[in-house]
PDB file of N, CA and C in Angstrom:
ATOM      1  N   UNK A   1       0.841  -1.164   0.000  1.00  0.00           N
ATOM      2  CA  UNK A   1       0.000   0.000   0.000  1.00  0.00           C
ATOM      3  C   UNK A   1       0.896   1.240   0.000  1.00  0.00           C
ATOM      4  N   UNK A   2       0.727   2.255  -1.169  1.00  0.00           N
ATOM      5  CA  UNK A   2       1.571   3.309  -0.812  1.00  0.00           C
ATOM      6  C   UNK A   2       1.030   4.275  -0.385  1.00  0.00           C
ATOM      7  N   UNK A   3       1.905   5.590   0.404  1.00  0.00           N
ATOM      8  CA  UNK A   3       1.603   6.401   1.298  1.00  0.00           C
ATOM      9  C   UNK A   3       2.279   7.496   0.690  1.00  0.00           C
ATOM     10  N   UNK A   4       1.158   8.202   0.142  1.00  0.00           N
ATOM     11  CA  UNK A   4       1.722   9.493  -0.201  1.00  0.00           C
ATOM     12  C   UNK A   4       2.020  11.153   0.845  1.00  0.00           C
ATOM     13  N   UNK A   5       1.670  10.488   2.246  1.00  0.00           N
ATOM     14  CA  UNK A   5       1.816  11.725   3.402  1.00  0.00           C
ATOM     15  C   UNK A   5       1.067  12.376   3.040  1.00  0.00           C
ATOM     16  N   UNK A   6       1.537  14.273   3.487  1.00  0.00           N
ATOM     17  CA  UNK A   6       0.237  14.969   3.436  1.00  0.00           C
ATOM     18  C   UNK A   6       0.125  15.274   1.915  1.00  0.00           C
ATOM     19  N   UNK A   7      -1.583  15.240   1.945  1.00  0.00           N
ATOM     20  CA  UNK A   7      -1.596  15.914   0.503  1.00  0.00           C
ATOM     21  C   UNK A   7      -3.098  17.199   0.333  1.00  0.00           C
ATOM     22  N   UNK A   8      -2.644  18.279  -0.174  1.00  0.00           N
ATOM     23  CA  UNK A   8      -3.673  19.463  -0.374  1.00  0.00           C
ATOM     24  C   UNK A   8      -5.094  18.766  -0.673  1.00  0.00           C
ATOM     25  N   UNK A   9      -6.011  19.095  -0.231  1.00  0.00           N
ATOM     26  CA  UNK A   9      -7.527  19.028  -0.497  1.00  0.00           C
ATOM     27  C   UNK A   9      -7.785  20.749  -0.586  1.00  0.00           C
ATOM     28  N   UNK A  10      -8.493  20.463  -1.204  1.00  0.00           N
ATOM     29  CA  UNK A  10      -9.960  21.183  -2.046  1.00  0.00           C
ATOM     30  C   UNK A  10     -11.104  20.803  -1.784  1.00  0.00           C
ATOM     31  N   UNK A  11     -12.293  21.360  -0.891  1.00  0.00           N
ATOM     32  CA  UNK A  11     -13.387  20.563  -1.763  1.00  0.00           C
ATOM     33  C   UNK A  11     -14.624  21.680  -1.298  1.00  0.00           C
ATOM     34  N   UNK A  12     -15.834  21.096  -1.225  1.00  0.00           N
ATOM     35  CA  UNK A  12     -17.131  21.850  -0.631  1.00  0.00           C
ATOM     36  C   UNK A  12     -17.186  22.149   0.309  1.00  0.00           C
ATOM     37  N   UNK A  13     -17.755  22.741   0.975  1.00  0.00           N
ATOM     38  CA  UNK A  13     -18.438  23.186   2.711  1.00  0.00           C
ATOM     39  C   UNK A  13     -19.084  21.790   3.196  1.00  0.00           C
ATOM     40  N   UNK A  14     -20.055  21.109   2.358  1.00  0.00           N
ATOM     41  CA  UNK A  14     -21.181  20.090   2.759  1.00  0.00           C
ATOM     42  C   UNK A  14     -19.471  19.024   2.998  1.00  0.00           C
ATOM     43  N   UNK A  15     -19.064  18.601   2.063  1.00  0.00           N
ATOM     44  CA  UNK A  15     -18.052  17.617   2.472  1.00  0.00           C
ATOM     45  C   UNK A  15     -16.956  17.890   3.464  1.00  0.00           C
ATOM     46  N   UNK A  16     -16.093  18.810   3.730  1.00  0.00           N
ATOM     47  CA  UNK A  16     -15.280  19.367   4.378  1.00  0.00           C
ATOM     48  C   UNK A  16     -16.572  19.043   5.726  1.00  0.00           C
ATOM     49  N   UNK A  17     -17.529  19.268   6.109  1.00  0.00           N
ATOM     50  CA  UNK A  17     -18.048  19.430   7.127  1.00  0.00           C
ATOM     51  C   UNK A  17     -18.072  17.942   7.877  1.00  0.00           C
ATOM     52  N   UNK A  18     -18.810  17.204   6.703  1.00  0.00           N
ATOM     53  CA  UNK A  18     -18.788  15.371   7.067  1.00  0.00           C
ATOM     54  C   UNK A  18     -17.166  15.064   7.058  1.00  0.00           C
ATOM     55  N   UNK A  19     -16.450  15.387   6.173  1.00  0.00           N
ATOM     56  CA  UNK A  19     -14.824  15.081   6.717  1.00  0.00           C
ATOM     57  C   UNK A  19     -14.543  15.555   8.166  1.00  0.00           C
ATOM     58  N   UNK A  20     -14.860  16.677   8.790  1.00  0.00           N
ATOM     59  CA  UNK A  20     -14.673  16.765  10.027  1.00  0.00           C
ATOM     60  C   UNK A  20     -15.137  15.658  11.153  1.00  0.00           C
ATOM     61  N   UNK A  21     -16.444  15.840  10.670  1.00  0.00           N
ATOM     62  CA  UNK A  21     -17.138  14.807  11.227  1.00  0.00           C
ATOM     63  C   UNK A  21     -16.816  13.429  11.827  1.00  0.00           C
ATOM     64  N   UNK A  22     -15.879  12.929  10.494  1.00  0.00           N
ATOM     65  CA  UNK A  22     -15.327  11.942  10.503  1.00  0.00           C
ATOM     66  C   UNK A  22     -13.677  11.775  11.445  1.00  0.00           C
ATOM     67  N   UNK A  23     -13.395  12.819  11.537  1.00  0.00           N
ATOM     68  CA  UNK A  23     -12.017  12.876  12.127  1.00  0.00           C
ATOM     69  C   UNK A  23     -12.417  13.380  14.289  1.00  0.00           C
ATOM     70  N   UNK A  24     -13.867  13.194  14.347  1.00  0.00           N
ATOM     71  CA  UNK A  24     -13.821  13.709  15.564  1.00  0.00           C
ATOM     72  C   UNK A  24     -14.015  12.228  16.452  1.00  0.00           C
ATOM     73  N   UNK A  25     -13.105  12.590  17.107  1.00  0.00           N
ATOM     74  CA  UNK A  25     -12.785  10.923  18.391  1.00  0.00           C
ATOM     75  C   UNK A  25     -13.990  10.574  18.949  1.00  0.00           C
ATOM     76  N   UNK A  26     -15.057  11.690  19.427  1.00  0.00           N
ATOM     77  CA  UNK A  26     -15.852  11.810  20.324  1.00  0.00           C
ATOM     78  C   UNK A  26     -17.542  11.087  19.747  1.00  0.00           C
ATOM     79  N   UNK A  27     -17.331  11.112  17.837  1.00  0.00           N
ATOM     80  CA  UNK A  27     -18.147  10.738  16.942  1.00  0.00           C
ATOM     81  C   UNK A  27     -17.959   8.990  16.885  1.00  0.00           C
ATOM     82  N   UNK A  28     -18.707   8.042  17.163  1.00  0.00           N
ATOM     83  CA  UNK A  28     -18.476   7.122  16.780  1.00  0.00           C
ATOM     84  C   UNK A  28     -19.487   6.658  15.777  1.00  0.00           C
ATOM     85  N   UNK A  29     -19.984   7.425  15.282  1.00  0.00           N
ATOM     86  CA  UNK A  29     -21.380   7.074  13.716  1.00  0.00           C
ATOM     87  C   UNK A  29     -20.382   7.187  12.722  1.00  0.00           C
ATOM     88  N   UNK A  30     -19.490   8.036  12.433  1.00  0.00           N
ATOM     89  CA  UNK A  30     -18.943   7.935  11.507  1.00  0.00           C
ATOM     90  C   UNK A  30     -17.480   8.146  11.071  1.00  0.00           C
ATOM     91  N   UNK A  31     -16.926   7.450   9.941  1.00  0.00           N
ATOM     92  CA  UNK A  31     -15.492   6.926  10.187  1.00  0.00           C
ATOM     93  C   UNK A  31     -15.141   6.943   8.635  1.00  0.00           C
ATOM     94  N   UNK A  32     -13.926   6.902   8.917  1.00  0.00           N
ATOM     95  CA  UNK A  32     -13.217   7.345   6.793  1.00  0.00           C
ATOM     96  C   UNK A  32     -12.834   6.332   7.005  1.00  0.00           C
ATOM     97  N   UNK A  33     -12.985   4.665   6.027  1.00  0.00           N
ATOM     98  CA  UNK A  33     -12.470   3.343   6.071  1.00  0.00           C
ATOM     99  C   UNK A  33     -11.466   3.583   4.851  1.00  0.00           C
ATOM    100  N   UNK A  34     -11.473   4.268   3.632  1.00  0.00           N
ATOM    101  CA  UNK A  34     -10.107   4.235   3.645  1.00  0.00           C
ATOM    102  C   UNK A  34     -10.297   5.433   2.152  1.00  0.00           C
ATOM    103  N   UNK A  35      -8.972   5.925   1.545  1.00  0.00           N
ATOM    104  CA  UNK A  35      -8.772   6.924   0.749  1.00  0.00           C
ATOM    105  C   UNK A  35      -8.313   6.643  -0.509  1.00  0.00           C
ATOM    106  N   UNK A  36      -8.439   6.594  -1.652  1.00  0.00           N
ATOM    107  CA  UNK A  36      -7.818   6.284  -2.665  1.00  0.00           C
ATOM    108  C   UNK A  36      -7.416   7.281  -3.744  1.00  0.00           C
ATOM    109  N   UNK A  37      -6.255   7.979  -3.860  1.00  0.00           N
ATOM    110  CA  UNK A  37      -6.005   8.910  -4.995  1.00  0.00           C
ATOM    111  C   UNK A  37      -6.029   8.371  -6.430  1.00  0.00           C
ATOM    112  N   UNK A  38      -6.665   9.246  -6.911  1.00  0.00           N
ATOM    113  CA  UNK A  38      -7.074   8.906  -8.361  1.00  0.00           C
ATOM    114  C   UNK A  38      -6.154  10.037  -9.455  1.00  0.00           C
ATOM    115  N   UNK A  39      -5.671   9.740 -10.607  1.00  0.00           N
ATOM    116  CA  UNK A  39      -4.984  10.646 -11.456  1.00  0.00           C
ATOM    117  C   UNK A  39      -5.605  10.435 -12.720  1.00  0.00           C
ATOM    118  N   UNK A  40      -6.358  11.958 -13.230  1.00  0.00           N
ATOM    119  CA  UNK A  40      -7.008  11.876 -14.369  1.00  0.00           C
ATOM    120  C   UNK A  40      -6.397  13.361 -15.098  1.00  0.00           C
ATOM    121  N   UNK A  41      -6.498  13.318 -16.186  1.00  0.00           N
ATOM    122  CA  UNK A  41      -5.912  13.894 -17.243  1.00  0.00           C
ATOM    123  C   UNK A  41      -4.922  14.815 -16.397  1.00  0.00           C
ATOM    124  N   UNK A  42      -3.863  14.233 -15.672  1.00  0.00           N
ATOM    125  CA  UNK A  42      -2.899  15.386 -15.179  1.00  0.00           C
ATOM    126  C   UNK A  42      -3.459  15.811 -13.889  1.00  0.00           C
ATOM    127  N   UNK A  43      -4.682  15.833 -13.428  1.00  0.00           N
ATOM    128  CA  UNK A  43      -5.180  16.155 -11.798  1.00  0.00           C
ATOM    129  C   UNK A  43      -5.243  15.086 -11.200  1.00  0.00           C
ATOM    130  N   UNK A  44      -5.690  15.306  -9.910  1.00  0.00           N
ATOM    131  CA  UNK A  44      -5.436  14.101  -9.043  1.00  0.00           C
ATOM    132  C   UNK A  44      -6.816  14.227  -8.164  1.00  0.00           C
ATOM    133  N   UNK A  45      -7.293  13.531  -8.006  1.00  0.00           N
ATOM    134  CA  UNK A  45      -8.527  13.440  -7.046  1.00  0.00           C
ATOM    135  C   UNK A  45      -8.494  12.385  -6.122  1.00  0.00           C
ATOM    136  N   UNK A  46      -9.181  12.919  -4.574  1.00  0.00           N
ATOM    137  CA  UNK A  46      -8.785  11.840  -3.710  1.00  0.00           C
ATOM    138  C   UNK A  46     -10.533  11.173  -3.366  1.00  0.00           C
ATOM    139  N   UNK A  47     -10.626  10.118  -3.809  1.00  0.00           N
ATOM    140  CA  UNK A  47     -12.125   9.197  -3.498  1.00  0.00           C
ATOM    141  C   UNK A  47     -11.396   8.910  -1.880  1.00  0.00           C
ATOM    142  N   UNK A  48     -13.157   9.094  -0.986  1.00  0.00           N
ATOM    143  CA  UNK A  48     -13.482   9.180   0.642  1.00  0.00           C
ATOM    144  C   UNK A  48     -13.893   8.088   0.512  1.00  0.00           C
ATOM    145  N   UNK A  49     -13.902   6.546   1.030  1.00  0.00           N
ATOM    146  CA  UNK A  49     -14.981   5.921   1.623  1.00  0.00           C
ATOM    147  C   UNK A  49     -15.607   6.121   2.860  1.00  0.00           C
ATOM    148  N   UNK A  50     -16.479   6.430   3.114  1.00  0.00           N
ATOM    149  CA  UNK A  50     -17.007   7.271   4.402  1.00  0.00           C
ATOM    150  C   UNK A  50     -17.876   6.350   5.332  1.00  0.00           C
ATOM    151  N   UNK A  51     -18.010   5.402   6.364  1.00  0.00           N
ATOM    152  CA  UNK A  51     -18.980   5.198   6.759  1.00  0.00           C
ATOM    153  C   UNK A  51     -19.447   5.909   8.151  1.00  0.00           C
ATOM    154  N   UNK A  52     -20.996   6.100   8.154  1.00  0.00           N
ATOM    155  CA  UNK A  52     -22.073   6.571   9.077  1.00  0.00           C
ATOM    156  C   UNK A  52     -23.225   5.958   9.426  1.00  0.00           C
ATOM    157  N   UNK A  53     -23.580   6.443  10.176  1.00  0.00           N
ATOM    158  CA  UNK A  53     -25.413   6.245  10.325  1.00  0.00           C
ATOM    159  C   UNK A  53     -25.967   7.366  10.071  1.00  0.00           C
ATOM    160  N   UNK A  54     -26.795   6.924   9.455  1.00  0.00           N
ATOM    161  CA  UNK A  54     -27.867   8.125   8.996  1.00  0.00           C
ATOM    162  C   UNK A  54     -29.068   7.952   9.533  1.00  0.00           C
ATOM    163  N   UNK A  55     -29.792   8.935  10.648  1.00  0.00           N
ATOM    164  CA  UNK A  55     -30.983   8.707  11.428  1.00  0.00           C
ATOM    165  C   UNK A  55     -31.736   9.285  10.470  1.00  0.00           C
ATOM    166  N   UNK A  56     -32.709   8.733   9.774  1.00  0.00           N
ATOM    167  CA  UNK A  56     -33.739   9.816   8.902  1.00  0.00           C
ATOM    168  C   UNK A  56     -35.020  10.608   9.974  1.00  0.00           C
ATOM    169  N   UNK A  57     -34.852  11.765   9.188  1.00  0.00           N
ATOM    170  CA  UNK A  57     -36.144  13.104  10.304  1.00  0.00           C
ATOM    171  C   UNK A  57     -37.302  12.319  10.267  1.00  0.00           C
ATOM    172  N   UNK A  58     -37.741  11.751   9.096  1.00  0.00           N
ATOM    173  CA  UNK A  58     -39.197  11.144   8.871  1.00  0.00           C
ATOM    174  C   UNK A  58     -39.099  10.002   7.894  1.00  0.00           C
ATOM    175  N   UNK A  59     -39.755   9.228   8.537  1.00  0.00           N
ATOM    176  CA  UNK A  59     -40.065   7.734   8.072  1.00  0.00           C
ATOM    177  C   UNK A  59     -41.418   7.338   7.409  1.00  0.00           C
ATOM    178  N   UNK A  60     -41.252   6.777   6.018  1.00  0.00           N
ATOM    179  CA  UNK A  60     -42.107   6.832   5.824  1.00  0.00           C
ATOM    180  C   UNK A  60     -42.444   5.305   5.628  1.00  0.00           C
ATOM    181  N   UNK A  61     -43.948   5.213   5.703  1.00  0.00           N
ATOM    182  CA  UNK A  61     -44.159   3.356   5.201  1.00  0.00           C
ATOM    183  C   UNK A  61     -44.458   3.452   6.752  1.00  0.00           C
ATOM    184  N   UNK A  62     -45.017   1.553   6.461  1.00  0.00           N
ATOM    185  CA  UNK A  62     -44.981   0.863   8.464  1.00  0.00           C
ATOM    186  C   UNK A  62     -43.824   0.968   8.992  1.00  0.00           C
ATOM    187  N   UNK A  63     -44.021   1.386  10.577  1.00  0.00           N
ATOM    188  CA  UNK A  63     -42.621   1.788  11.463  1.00  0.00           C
ATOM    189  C   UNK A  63     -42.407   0.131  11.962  1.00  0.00           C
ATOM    190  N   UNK A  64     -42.052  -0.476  11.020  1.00  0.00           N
ATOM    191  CA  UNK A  64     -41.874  -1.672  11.606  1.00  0.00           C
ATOM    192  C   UNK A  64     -40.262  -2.382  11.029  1.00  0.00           C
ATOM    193  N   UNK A  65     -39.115  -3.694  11.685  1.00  0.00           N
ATOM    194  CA  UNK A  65     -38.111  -3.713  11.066  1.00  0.00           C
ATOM    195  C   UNK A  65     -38.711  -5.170  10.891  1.00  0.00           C
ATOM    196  N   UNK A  66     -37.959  -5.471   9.683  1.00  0.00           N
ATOM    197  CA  UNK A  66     -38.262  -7.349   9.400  1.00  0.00           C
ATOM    198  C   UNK A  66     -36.683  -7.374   8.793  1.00  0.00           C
ATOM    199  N   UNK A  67     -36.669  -8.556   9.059  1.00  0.00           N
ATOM    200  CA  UNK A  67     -34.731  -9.673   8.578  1.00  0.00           C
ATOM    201  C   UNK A  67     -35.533 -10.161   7.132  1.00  0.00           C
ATOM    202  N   UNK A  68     -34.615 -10.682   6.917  1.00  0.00           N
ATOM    203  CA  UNK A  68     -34.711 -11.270   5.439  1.00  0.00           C
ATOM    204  C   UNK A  68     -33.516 -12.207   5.088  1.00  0.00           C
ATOM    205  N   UNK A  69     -33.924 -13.546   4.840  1.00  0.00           N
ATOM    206  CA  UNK A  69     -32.766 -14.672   5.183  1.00  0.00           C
ATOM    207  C   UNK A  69     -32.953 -15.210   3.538  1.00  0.00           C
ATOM    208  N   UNK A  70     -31.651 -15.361   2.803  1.00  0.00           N
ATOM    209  CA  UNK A  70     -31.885 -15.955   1.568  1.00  0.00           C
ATOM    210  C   UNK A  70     -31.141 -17.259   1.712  1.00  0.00           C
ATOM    211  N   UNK A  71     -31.987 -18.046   0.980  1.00  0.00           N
ATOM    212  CA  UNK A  71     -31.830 -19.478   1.264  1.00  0.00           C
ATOM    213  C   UNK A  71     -31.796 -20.328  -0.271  1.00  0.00           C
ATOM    214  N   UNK A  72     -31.371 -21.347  -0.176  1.00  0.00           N
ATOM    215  CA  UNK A  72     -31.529 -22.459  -1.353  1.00  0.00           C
ATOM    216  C   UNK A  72     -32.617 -22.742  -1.484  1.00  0.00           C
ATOM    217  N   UNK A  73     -33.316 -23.185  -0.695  1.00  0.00           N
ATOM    218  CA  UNK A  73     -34.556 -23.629  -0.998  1.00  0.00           C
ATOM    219  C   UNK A  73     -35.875 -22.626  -1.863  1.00  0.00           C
ATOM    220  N   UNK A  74     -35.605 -21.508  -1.059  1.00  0.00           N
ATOM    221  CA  UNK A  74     -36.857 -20.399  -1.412  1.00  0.00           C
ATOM    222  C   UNK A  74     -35.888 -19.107  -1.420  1.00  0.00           C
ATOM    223  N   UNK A  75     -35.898 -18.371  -2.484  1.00  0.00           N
ATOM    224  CA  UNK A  75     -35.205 -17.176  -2.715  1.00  0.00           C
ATOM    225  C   UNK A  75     -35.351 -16.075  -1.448  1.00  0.00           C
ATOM    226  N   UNK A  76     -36.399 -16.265  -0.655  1.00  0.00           N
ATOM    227  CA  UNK A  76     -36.337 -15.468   0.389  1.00  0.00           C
ATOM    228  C   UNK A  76     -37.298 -15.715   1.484  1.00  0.00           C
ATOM    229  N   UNK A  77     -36.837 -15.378   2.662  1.00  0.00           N
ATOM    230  CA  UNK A  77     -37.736 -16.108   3.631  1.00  0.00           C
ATOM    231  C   UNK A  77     -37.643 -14.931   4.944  1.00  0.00           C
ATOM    232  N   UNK A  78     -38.831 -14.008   4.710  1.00  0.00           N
ATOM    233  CA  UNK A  78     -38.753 -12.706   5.916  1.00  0.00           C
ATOM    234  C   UNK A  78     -39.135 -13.359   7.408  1.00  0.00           C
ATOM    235  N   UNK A  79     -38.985 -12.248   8.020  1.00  0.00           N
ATOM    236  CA  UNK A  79     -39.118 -12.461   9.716  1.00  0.00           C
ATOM    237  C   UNK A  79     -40.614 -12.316  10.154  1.00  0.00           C
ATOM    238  N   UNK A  80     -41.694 -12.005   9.060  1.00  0.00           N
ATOM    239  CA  UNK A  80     -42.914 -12.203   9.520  1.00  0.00           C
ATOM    240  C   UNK A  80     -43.752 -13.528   8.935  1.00  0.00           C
ATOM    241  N   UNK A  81     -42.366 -14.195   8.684  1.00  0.00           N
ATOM    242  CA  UNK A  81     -43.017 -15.822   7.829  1.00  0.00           C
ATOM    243  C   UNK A  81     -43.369 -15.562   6.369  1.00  0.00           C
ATOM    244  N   UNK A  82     -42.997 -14.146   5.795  1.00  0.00           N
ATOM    245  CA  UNK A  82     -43.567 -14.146   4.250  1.00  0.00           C
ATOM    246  C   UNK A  82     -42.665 -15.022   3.286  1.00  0.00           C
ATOM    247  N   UNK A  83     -42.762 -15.654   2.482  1.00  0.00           N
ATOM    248  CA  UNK A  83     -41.939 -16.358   2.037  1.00  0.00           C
ATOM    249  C   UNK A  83     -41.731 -16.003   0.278  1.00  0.00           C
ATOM    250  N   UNK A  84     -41.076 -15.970  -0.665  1.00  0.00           N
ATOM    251  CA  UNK A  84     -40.563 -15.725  -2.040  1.00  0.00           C
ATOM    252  C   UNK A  84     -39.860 -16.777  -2.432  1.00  0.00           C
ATOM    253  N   UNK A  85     -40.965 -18.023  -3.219  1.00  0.00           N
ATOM    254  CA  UNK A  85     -40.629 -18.873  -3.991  1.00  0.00           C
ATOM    255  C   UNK A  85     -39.647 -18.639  -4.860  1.00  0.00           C
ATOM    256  N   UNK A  86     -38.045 -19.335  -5.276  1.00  0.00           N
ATOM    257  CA  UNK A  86     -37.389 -19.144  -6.552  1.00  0.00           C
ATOM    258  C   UNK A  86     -38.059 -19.069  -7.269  1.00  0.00           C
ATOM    259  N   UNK A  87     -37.472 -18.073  -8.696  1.00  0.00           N
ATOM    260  CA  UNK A  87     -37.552 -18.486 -10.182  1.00  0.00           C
ATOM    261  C   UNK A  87     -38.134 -19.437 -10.283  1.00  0.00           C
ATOM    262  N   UNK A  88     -39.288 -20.022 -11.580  1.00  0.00           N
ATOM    263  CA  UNK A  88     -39.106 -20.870 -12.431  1.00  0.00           C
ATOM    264  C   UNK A  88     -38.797 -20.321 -13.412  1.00  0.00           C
ATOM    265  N   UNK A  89     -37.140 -20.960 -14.218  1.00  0.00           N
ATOM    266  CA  UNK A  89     -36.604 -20.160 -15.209  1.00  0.00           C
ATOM    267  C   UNK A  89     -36.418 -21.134 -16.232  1.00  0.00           C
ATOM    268  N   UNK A  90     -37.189 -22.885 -16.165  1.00  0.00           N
ATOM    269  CA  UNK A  90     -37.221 -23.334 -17.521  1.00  0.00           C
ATOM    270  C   UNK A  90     -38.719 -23.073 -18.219  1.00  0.00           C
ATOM    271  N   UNK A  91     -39.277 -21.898 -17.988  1.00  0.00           N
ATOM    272  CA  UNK A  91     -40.489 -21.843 -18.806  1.00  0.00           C
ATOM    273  C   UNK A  91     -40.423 -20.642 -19.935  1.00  0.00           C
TER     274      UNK A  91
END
């Protein structure tokens, strides 16, 4: 893995803000998993992988959570017993 030390950023207010975000000890929602510099026609751009939680203000739909287990047998099999027969894909 190479390490290019420090290197100049540029960017928005909205990102610069979540980059902070990400660098504060005290934050544990969200975290920079890793950085990758990119070189295109002569510039250089640095891609963030960023992870967070995102609490949404308003929810919409039933306030309810269901799992969802995929299986061999049946393409899907939820936590309120709904079940999703495979494909039939020789017809």
């Amino acid at each position: 893995m190479a390490k290019l030390g420090l290197v100049k950023l540029k960017t928005s207010k909205k990102y610069r803000e979540l980059l902070q975000k990400t660098t504060d000890k005290n934050d544990p929602t969200a975290k920079i998993k890793h950085i990758t510099i990119k070189k295109d026609n002569n510039k250089y751009y640095a891609v963030f992988n960023i992870e967070c939680i995102h609490i949404p203000d308003k929810i919409f739909g039933p306030k309810q959570q269901i799992g969802i287990d995929i299986e061999c047998g049946k393409l899907a099999v939820f936590s309120n017993k709904q079940e999703i027969n495979n494909l039939d894909l020789t017809k």
